[in-house]
C-alpha atoms as a PDB file:
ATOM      1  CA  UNK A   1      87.323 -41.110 171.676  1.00  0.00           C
ATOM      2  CA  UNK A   2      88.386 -43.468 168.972  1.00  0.00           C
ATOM      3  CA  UNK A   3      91.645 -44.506 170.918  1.00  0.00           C
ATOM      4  CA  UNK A   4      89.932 -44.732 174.628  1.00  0.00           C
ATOM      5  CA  UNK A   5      89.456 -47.828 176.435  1.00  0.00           C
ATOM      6  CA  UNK A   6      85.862 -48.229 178.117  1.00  0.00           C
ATOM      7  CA  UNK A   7      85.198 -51.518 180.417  1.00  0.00           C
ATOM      8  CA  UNK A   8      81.642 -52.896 180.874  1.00  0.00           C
ATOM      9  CA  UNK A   9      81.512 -54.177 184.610  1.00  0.00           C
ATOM     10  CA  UNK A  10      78.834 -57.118 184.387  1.00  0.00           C
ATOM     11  CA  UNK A  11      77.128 -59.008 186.896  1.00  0.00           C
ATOM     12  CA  UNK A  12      74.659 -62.036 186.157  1.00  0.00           C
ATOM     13  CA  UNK A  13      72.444 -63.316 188.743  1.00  0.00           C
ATOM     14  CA  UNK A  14      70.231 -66.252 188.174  1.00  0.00           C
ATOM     15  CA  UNK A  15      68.428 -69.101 190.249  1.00  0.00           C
ATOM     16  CA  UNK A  16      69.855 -71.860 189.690  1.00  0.00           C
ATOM     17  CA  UNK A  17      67.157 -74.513 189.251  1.00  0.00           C
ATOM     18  CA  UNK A  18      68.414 -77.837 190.961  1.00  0.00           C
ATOM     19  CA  UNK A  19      69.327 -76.267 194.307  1.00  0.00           C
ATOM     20  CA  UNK A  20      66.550 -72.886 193.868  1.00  0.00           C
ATOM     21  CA  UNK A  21      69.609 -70.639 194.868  1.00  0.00           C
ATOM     22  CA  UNK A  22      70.375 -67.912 193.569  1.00  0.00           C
ATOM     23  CA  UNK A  23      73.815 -67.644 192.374  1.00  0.00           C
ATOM     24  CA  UNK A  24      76.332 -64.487 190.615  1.00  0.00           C
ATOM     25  CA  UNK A  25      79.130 -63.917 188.647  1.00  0.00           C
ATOM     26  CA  UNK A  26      80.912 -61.198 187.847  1.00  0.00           C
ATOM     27  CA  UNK A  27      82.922 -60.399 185.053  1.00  0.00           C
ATOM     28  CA  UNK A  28      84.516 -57.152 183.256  1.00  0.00           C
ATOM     29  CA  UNK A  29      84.486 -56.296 179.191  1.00  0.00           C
ATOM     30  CA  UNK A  30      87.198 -54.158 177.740  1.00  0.00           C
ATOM     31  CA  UNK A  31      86.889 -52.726 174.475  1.00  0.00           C
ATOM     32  CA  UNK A  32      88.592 -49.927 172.583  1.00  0.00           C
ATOM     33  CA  UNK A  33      85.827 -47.473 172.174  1.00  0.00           C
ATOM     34  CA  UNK A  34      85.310 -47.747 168.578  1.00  0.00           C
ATOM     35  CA  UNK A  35      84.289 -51.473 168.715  1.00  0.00           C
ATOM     36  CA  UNK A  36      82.264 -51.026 172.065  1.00  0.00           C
ATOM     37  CA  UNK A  37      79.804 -48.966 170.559  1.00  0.00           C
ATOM     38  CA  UNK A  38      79.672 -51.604 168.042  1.00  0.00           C
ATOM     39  CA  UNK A  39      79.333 -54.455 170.180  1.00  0.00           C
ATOM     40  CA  UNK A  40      76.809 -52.638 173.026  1.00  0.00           C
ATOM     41  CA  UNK A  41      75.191 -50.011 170.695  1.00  0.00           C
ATOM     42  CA  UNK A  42      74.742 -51.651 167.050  1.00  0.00           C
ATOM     43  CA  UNK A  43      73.449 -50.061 164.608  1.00  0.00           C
ATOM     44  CA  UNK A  44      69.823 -51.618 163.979  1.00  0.00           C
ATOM     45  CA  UNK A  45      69.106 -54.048 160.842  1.00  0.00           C
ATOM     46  CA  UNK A  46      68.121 -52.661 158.081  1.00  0.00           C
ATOM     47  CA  UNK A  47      64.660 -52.985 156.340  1.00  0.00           C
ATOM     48  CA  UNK A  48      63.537 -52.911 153.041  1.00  0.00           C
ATOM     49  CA  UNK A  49      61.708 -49.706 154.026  1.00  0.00           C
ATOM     50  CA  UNK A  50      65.368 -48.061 154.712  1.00  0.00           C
ATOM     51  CA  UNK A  51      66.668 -49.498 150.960  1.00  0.00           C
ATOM     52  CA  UNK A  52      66.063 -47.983 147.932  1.00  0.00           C
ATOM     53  CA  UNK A  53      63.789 -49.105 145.162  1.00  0.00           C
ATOM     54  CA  UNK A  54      64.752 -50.225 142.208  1.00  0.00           C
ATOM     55  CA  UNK A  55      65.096 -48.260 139.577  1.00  0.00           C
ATOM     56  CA  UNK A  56      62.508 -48.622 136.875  1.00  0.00           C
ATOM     57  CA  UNK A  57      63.259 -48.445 133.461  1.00  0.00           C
END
């Protein structure tokens, strides 16, 4: 999966506030795999919970 190609097909629809209508675009995202998951699936921030304590001496 590493060397695959995905594409994200994205459509935003919004109202646009002078005229009230709404209005869409579409666009498409292409990614090698790898940084995909990066970009759509990150891996969450870390807290201090996750780090470990210092050591005590």
């Amino acid at each position: 999966m590493l060397d695959d190609i995905v594409t994200l097909a994205v459509s935003v629809n919004w109202i646009n506030p002078a005229s009230k209508e709404y209005e869409q675009t579409s666009f498409e995202l292409t990614r090698a795999s790898a940084q995909a998951l990066r970009d759509f699936a990150p891996d969450p921030p870390s807290t201090q919970a996750d780090s470990p304590s210092p050591s005590t001496q």
